[in-house]
N, C-alpha and C. Protein backbone atom coordinates (compact mmCIF):
# COMPACT_ATOMS: atom_id res chain seq x y z
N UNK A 1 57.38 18.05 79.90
CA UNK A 1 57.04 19.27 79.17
C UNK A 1 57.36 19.04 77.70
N UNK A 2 56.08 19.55 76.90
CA UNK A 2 56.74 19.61 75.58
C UNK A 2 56.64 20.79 74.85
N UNK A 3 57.87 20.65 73.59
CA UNK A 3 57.87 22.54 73.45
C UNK A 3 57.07 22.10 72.29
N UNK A 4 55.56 22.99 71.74
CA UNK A 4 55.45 23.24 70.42
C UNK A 4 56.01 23.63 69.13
N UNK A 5 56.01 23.10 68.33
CA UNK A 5 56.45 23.54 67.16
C UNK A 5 55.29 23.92 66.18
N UNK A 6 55.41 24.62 65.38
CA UNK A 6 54.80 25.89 64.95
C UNK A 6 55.31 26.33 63.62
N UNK A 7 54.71 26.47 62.74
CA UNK A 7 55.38 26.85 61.18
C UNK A 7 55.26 28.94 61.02
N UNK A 8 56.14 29.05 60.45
CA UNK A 8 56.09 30.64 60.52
C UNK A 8 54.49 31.54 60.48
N UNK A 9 54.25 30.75 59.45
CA UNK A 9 52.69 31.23 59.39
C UNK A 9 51.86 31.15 60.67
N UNK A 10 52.03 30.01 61.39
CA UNK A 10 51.38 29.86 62.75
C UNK A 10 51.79 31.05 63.67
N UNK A 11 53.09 31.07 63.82
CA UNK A 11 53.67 32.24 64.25
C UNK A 11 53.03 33.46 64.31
N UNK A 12 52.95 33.86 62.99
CA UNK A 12 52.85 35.34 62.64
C UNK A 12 51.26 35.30 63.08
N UNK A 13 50.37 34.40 62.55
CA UNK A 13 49.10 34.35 63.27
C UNK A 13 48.86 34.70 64.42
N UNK A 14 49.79 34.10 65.68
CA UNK A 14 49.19 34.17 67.27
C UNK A 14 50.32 35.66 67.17
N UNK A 15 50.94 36.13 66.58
CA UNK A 15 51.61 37.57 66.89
C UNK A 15 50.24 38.83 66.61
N UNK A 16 50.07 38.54 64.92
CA UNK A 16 49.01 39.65 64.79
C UNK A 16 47.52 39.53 65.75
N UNK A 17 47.38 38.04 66.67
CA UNK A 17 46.21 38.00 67.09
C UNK A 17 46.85 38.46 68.96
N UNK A 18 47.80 39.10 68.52
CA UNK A 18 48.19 39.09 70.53
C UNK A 18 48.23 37.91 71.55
N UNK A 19 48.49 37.34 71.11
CA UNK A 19 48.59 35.78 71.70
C UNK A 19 50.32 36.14 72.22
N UNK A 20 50.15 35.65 73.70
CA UNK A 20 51.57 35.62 73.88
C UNK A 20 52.11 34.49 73.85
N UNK A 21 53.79 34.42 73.33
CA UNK A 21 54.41 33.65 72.68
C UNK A 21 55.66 33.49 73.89
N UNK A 22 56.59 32.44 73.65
CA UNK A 22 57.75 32.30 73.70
C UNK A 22 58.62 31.99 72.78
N UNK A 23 59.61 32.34 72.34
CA UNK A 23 60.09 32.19 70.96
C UNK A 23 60.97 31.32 71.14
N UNK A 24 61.28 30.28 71.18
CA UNK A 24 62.68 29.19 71.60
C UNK A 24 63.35 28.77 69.90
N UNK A 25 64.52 29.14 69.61
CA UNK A 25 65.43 28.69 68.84
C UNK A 25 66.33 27.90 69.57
N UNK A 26 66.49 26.55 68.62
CA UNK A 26 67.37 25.46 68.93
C UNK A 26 68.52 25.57 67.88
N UNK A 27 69.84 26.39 68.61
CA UNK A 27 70.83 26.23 67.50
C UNK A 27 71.96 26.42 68.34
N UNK A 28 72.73 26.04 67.43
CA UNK A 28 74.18 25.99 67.99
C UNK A 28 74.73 28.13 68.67
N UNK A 29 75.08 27.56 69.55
CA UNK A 29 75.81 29.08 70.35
C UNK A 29 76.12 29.87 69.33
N UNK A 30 76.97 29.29 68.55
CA UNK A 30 77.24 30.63 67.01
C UNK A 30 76.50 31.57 66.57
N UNK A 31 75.86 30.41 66.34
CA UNK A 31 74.70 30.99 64.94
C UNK A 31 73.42 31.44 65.87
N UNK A 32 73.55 31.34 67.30
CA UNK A 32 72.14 31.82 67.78
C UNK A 32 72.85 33.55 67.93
N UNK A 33 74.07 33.41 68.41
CA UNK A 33 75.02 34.67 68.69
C UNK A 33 75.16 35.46 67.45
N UNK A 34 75.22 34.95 65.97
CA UNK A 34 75.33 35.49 64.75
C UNK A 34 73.84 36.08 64.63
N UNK A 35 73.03 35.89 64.75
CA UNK A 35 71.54 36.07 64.36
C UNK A 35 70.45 35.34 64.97
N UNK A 36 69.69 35.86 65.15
CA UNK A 36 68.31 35.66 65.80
C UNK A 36 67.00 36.15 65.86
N UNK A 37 65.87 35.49 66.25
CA UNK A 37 64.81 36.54 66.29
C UNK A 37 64.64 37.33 67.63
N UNK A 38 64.07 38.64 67.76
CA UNK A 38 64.33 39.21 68.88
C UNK A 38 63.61 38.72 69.70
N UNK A 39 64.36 38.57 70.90
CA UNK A 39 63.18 38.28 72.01
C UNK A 39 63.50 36.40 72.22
N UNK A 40 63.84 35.95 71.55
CA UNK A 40 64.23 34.77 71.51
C UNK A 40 65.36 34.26 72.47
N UNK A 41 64.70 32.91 72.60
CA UNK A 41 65.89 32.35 73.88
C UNK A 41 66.26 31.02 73.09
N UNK A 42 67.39 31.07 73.39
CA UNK A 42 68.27 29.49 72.86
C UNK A 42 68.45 28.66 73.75
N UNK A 43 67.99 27.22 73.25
CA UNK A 43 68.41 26.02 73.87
C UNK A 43 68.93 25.03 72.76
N UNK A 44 69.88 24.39 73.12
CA UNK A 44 70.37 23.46 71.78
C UNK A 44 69.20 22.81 71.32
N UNK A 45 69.45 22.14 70.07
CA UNK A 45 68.75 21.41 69.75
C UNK A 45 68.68 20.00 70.31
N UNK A 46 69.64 19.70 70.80
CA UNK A 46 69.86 18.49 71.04
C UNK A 46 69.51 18.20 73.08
N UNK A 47 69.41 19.37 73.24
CA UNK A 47 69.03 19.60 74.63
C UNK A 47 67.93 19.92 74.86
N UNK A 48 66.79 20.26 74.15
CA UNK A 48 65.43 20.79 74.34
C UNK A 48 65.00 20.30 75.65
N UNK A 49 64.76 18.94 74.99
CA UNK A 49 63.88 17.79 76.40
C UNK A 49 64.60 18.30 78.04
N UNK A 50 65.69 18.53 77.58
CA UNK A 50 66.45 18.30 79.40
C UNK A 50 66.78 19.55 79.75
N UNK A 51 66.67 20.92 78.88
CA UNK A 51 66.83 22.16 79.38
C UNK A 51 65.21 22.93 79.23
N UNK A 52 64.28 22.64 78.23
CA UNK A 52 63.00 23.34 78.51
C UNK A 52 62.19 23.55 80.03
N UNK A 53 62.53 22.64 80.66
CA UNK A 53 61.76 22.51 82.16
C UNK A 53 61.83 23.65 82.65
N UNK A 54 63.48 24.01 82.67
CA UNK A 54 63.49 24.40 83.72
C UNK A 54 63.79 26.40 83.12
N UNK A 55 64.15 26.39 82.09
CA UNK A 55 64.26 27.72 80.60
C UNK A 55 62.99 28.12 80.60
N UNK A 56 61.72 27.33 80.30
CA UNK A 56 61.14 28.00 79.76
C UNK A 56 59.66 28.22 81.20
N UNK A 57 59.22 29.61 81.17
CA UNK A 57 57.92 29.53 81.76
C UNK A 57 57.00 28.95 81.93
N UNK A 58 56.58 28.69 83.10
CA UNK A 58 55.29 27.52 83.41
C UNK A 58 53.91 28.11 83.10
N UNK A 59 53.43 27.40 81.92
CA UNK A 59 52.08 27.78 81.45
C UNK A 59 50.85 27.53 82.32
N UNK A 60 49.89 28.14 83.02
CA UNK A 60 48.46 27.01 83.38
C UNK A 60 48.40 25.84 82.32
N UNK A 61 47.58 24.33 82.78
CA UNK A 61 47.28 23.66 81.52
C UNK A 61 46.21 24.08 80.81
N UNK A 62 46.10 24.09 79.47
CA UNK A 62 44.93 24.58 78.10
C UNK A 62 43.75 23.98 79.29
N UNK A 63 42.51 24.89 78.80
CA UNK A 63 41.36 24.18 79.49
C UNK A 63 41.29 23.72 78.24
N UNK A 64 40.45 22.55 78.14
CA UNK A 64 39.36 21.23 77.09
C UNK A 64 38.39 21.74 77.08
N UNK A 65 37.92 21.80 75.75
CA UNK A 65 36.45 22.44 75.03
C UNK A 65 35.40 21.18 75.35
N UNK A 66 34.42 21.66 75.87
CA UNK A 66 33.37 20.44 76.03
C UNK A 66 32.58 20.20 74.17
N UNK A 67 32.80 19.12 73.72
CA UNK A 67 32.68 18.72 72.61
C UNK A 67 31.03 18.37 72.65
N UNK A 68 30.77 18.51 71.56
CA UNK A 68 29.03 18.86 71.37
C UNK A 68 27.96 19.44 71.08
């Protein structure tokens, strides 16, 4: 599994277009506990690869656009 990354602008794009999201912040327990975005789930940063599997919801795979 891999998690996307996404620049704020991308973000705010699939928000105003209703696109549903998962919001994953990678930060230390503190600072996810000090502040966050709502709705957001924490996994370290350093743990993504070995905690996303099983954290985050199983998507269908994207269908492929027939090119042409």
């Amino acid at each position: 599994m891999s998690v996307e990354k996404i620049s704020r602008e991308e973000l705010k794009g699939k928000l105003d277009r209703g696109e549903e999201v998962v919001l994953v912040e990678a930060l230390g327990e503190a600072h996810f506990e000090e502040a966050h975005l709502p709705g957001a789930i924490n996994i370290p940063y350093d743990r993504v690869d070995e905690l996303a599997p099983t954290m985050l919801p199983l998507r269908p795979p994207r269908k492929k656009r027939a090119s042409g």
